[in-house]
Protein backbone atom coordinates (compact mmCIF):
# COMPACT_ATOMS: atom_id res chain seq x y z
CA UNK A 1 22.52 -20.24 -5.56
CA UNK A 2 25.28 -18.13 -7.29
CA UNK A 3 28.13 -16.45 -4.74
CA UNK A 4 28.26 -13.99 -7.40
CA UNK A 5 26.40 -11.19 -8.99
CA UNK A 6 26.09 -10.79 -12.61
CA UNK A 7 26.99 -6.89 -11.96
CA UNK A 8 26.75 -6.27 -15.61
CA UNK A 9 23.38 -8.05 -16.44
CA UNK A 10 21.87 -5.72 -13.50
CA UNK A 11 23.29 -2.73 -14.62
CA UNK A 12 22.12 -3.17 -18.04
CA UNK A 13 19.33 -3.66 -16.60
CA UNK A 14 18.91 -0.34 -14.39
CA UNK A 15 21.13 1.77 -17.20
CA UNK A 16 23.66 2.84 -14.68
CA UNK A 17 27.32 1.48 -14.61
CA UNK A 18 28.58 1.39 -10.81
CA UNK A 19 31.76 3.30 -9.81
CA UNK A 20 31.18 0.98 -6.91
CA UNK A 21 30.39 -2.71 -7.99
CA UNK A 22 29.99 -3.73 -4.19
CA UNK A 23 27.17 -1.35 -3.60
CA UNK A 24 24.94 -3.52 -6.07
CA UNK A 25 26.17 -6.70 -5.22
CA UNK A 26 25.45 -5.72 -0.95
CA UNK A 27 21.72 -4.23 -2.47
CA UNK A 28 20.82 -7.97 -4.44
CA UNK A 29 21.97 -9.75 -1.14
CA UNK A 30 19.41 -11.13 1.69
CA UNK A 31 19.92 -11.28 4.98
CA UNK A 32 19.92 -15.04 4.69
CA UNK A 33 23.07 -14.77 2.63
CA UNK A 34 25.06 -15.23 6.18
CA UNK A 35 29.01 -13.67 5.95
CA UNK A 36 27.94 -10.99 3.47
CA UNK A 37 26.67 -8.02 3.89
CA UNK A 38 23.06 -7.41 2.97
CA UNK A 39 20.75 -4.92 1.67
CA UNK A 40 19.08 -3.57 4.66
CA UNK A 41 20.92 -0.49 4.91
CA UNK A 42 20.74 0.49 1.31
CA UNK A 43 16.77 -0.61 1.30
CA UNK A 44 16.45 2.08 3.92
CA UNK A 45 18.25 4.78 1.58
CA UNK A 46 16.86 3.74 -0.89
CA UNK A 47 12.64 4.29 0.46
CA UNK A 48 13.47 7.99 1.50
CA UNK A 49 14.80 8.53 -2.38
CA UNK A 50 12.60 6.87 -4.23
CA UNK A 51 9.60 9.19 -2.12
CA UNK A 52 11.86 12.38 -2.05
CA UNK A 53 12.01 12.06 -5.82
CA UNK A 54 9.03 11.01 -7.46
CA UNK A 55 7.83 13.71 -4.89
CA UNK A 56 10.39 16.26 -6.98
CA UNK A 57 8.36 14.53 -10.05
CA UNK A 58 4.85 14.85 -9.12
CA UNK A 59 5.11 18.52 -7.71
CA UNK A 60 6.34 19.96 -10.65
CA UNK A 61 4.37 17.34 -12.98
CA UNK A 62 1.28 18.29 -11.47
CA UNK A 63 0.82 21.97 -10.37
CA UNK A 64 -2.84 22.07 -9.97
CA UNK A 65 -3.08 18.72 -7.91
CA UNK A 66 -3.52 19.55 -3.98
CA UNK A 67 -1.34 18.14 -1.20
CA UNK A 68 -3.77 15.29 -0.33
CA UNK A 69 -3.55 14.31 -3.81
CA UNK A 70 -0.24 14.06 -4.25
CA UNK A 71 0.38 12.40 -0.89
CA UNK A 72 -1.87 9.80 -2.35
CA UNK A 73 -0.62 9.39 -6.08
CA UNK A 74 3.21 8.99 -4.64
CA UNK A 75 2.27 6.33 -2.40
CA UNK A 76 0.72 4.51 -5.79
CA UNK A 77 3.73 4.53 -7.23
CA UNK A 78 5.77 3.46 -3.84
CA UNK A 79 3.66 0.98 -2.35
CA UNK A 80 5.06 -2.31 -1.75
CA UNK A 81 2.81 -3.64 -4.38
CA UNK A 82 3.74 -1.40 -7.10
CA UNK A 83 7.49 -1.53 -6.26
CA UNK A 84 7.13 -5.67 -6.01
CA UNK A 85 5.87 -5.43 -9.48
CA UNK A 86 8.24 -3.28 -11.03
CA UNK A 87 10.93 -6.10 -9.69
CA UNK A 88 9.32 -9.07 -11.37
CA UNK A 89 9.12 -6.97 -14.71
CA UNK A 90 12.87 -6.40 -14.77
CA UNK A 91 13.29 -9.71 -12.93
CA UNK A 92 15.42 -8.24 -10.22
CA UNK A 93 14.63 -11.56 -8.44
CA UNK A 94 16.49 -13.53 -10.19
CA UNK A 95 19.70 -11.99 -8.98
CA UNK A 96 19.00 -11.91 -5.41
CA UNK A 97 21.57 -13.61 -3.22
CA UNK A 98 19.67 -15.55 -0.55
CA UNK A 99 19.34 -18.95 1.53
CA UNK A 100 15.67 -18.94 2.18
CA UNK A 101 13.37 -22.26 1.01
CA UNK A 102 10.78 -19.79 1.89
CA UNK A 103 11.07 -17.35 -0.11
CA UNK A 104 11.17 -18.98 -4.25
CA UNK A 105 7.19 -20.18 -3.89
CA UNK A 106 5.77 -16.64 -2.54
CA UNK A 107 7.91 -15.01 -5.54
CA UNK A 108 6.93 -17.45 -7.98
CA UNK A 109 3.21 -17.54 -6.81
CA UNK A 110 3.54 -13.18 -7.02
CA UNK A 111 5.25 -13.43 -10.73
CA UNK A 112 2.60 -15.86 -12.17
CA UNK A 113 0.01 -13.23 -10.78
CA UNK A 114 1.74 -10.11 -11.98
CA UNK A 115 2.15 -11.99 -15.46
CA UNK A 116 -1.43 -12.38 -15.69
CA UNK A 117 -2.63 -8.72 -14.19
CA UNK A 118 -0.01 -6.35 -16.01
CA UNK A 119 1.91 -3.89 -13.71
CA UNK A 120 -0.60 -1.02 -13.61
CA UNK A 121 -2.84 -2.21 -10.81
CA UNK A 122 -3.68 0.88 -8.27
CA UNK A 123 -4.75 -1.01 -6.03
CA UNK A 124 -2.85 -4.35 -5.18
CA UNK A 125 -4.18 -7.72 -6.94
CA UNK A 126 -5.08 -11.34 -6.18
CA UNK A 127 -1.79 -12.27 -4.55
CA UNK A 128 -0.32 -10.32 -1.73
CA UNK A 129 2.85 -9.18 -2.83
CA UNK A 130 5.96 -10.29 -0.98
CA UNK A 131 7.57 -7.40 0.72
CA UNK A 132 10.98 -8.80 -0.22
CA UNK A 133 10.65 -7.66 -4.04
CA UNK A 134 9.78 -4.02 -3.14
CA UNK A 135 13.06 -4.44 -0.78
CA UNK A 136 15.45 -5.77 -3.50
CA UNK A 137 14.09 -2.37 -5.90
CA UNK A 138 14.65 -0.12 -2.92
CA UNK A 139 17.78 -1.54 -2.17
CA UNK A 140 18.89 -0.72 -5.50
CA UNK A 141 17.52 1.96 -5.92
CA UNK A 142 19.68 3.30 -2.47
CA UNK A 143 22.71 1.60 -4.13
CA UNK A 144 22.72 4.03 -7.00
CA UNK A 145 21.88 6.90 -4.87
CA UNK A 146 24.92 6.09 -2.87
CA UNK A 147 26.95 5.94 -6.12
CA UNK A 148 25.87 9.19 -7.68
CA UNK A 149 27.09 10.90 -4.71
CA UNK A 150 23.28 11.31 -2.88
CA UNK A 151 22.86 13.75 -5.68
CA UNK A 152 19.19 13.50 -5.90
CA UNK A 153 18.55 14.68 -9.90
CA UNK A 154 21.31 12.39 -11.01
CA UNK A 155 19.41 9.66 -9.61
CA UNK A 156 15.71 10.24 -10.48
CA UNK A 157 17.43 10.46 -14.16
CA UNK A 158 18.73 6.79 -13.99
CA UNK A 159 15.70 5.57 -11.54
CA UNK A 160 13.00 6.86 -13.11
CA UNK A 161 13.64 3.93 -16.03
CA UNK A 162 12.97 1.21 -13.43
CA UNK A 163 10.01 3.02 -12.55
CA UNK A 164 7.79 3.52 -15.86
CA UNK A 165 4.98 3.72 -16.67
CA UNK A 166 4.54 5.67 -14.05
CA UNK A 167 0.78 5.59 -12.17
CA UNK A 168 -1.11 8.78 -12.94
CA UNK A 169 -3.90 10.43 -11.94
CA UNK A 170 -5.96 9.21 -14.70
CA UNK A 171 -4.77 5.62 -14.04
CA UNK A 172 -5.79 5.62 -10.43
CA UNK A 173 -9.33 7.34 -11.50
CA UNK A 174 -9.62 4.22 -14.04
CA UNK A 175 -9.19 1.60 -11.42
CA UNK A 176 -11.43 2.72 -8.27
CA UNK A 177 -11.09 1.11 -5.11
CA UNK A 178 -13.49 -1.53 -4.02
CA UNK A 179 -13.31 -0.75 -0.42
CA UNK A 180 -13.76 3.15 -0.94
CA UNK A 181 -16.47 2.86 -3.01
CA UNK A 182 -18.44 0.27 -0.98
CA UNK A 183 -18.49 3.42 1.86
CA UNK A 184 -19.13 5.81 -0.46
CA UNK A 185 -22.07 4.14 -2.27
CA UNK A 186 -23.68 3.55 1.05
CA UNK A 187 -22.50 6.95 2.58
CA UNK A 188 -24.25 8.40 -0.41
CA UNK A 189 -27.27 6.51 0.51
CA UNK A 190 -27.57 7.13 4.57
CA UNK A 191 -25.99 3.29 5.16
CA UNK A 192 -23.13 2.60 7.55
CA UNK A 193 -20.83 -0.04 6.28
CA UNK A 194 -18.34 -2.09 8.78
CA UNK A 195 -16.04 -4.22 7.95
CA UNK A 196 -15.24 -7.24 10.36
CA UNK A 197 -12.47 -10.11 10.62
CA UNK A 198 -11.67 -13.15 12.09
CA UNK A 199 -9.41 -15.88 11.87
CA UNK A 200 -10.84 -19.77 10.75
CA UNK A 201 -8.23 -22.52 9.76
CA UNK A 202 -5.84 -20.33 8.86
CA UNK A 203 -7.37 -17.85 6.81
CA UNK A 204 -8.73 -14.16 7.04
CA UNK A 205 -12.80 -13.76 6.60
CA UNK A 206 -13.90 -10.33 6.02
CA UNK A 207 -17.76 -10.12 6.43
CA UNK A 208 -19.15 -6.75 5.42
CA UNK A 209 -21.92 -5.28 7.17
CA UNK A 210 -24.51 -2.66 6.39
CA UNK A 211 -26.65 -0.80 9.06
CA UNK A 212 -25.66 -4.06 11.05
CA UNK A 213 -26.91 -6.56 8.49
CA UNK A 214 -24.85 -9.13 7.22
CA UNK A 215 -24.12 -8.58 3.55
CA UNK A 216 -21.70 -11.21 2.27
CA UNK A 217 -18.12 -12.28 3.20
CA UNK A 218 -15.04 -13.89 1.68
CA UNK A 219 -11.94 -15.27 2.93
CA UNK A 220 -8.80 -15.27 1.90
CA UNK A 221 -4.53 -16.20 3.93
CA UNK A 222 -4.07 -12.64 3.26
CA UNK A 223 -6.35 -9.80 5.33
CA UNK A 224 -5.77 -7.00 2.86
CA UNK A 225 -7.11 -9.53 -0.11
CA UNK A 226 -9.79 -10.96 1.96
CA UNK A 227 -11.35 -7.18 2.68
CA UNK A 228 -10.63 -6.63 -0.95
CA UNK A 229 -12.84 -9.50 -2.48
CA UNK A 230 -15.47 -9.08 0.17
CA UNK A 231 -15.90 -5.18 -0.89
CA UNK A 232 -16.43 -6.26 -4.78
CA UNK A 233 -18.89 -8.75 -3.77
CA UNK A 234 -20.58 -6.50 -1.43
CA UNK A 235 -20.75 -3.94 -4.13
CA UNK A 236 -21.93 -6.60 -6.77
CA UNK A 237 -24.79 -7.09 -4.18
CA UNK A 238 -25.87 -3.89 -3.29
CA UNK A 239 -25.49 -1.74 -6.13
CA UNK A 240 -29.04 -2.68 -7.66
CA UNK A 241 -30.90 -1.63 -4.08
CA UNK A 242 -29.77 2.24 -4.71
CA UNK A 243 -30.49 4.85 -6.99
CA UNK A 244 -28.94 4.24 -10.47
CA UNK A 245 -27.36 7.77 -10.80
CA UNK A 246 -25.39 7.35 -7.48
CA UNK A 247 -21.88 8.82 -8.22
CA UNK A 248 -18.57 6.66 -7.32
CA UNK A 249 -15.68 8.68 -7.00
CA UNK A 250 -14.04 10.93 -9.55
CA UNK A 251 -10.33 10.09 -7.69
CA UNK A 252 -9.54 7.21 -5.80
CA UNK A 253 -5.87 6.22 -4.78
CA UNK A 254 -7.11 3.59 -2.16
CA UNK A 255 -7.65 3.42 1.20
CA UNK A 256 -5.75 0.16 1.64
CA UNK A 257 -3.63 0.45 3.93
CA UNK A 258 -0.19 0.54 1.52
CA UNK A 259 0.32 3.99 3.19
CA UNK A 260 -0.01 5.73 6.79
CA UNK A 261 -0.58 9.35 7.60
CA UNK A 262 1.77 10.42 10.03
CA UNK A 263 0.20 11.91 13.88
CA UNK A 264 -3.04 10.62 11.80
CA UNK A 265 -5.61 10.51 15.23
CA UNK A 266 -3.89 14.05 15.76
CA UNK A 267 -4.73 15.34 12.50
CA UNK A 268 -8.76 14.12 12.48
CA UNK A 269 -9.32 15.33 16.13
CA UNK A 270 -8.20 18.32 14.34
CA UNK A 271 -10.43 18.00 10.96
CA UNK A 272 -13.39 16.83 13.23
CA UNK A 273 -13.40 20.17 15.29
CA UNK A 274 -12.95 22.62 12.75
CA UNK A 275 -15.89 20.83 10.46
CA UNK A 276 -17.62 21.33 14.03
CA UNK A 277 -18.70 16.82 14.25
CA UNK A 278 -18.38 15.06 17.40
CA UNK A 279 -15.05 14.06 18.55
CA UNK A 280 -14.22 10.82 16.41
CA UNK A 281 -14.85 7.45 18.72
CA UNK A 282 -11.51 4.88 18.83
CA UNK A 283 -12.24 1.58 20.07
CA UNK A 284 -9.65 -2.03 20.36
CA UNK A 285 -11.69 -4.28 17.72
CA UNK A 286 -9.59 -7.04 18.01
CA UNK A 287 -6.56 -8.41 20.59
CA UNK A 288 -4.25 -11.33 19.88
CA UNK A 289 -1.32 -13.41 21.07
CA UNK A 290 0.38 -13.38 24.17
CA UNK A 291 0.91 -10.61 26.83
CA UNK A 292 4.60 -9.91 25.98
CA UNK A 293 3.33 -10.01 22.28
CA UNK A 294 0.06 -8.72 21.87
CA UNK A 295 -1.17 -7.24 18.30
CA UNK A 296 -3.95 -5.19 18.33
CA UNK A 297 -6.51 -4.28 15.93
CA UNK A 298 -8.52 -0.87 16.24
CA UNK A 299 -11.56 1.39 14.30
CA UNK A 300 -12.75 4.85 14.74
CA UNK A 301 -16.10 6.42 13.82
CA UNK A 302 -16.91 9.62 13.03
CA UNK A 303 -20.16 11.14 12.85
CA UNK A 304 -20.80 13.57 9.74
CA UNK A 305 -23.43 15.64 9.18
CA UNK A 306 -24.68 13.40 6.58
CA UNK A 307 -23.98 10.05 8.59
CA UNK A 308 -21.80 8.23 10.23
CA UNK A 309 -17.74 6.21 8.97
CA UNK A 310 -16.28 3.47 10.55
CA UNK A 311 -13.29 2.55 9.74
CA UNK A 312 -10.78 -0.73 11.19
CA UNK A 313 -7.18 0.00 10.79
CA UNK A 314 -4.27 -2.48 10.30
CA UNK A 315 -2.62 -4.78 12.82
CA UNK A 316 -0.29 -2.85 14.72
CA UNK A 317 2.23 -3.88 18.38
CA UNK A 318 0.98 -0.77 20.08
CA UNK A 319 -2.81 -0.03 20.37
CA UNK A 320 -1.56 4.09 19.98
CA UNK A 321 -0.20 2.76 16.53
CA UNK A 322 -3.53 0.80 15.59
CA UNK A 323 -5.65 3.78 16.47
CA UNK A 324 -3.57 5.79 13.95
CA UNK A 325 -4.03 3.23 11.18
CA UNK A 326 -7.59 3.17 11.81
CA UNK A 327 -7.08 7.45 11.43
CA UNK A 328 -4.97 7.33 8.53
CA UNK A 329 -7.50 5.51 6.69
CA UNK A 330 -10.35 7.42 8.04
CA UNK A 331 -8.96 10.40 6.56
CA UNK A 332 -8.15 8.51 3.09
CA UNK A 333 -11.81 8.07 2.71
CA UNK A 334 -13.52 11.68 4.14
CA UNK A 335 -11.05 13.38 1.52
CA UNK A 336 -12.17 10.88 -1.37
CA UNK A 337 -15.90 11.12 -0.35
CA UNK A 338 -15.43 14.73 -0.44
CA UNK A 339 -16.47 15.59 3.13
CA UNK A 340 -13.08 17.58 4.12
C-alpha cells in the first residue's frame, strides 16, 4: 500500500486541480490508515453537497416533476449503490489509502459485478455494494467543495463530470422495481403481499407471501438482494394467474430502502387521516442480539379503500427508527401505486 497519493492521476481524473493537495489526499484515506487523517469529515461534506446540488440540478431540470418525484429521482442518483458505481468506473479505489484485508475482496467482488451490469442500474444489482466506495466519492466530492470555497455552482460544475450519465426519469421508468411491482400487481388484483425473513447458516431468506400463502423464496448474505430475487421470482410466478392488461407502474424509483423519509410514521398518520383510512398498524416483526444491543425489525399496514399494504422496514437500533423505515417505505409505494 502506497504512503502517497498520486494527487495528479486523481485530479485528472475529477478535472479539478487542488489549491489544497492535502484535502484530496485526507478524502482517499481510510480510517485504517492509522497516523493520518481520514476522510470521514470530508465524506460528511461531501453527502449534504452532492444532495444540495443535484437537487439545484433536478429542480430546474425538471419543472413539471412534483416534490415526491424529485425526492425520489435524487436519491437514484445518491444512493450508495449508484455512488459505489460511479467509483469503480473512475477507479477511485485504486487510490484509497487503507490497512484493511477486508476490504480488497468486497471491492473486487462489487467491480467484477458492476463490469458486467453497466452503471445505470436504478435499482441496486446482484452484489451489495460496499458502502466504502460511495464514501471515497463523497469524500471527494466534500474535498473539492472545501477547495472551491463551499461555493456550491463552482462545484456542481467540476462534480457533475464524476457523476454522468446522470439517472433520469426515463431511466428509472425503464428499469421498474421488482419489489414495487410485486405489491402493485397484487394490489391491483385485491391480494396482500408480505414479505418475511429469517436468518439460516448465515444467509438472508426472503419468502414472499400472498393472502398468507407461500409463494416462493430465495436467499441470499445480503437482505436487500435476498428480497430483491425473491420479488422477481414471485412475479415470474404469479403474473400468468392475473389479468393480462394489469398495468405496472408508469414511474418507479424503488422502494428499497437506499433512502428514508424523514418524521416518515408522522407524515402517513397524517396521509392516512386526510384520505379518511384507518390509522396505519406498526408492529416489531423481528428482535435480535443482546439486551444492550438489540436490532429491531418492524412493518406497518395500512388499510386502503381498495385493500390492504404491508410493508417491513430495515434493521434499525431503536424500534422508533424501525417503525419509520417501515413508514418511509410505505409511503414510497402508496405514491407509486397512485393511492396518495
Amino acid at each position: 500500500m502506497n504512503v502517497e497519493v498520486n494527487v495528479e492521476a486523481v485530479e485528472t481524473i475529477i478535472g479539478h486541480t487542488f489549491r489544497n493537495r492535502k484535502l484530496l489526499e485526507d478524502a482517499l484515506t481510510h480510517s485504517s490508515f492509522h497516523q493520518y487523517q481520514n476522510f470521514e469529515r470530508l465524506e460528511f461534506l461531501g453527502d449534504i453537497a452532492l444532495s444540495l446540488s443535484l437537487s439545484n440540478h433536478l429542480f430546474l431540470a425538471y419543472p413539471s416533476l412534483q416534490p415526491y418525484h424529485l425526492s425520489l429521482l435524487r436519491a437514484a442518483n445518491v444512493s450508495t449503490d449508484r455512488l459505489a458505481r460511479l467509483c469503480v468506473r473512475h477507479r477511485l479505489q485504486s487510490f484509497l489509502r487503507h490497512r484493511s484485508p477486508t476490504l480488497l475482496p468486497k471491492i473486487q467482488e462489487f467491480a467484477e459485478a458492476v463490469a458486467e451490469e453497466g452503471d445505470l442500474v436504478a435499482h441496486g444489482g446482484s452484489v451489495k455494494a460496499p458502502k466504502v466506495l460511495a464514501d471515497i466519492l463523497e469524500s471527494v466530492a466534500g474535498a473539492v467543495y472545501v477547495d472551491v470555497d463551499f461555493d456550491i455552482q463552482k462545484f456542481w460544475l467540476i462534480i457533475r463530470g464524476l457523476l454522468e450519465p446522470l439517472v433520469t426519469p426515463d431511466i428509472v421508468s425503464q428499469q421498474p422495481q421488482p419489489v414495487t411491482m410485486l405489491y402493485e400487481l397484487c394490489q391491483k388484483n385485491g391480494k396482500q403481499v408480505d414479505i418475511k425473513y429469517w436468518r439460516n447458516d448465515g444467509k438472508t431468506i426472503a419468502s414472499v407471501y400472498v393472502d398468507g400463502q407461500f409463494v416462493t423464496s430465495a436467499s441470499s448474505d445480503q437482505k436487500d438482494i435476498a428480497k430483491l430475487d425473491a420479488a422477481k421470482l414471485a412475479l415470474d410466478k404469479i403474473a400468468n394467474s392475473f389479468p393480462a392488461n394489469t398495468s405496472m407502474l408508469e414511474f418507479s424509483a424503488g422502494v428499497d430502502g437506499s433512502f428514508e423519509i424523514e418524521f416518515a410514521k408522522h407524515e402517513l398518520n397524517e396521509l392516512c387521516g386526510k384520505k379518511k383510512w384507518s390509522k396505519p398498524v406498526f408492529s416489531i416483526t423481528n428482535t435480535e442480539g443482546q439486551p444492550h444491543q438489540r436490532i429491531f425489525v418492524c412493518s406497518v399496514q395500512v388499510t386502503t379503500t381498495e385493500g390492504t399494504f404491508q410493508m417491513t422496514g430495515e434493521r434499525r437500533t431503536r424500534v422508533r427508527d424501525a417503525e419509520n423505515s417501515a413508514a418511509s417505505l410505505m409511503i414510497q409505494a402508496l405514491q407509486e401505486c397512485n393511492h396518495l
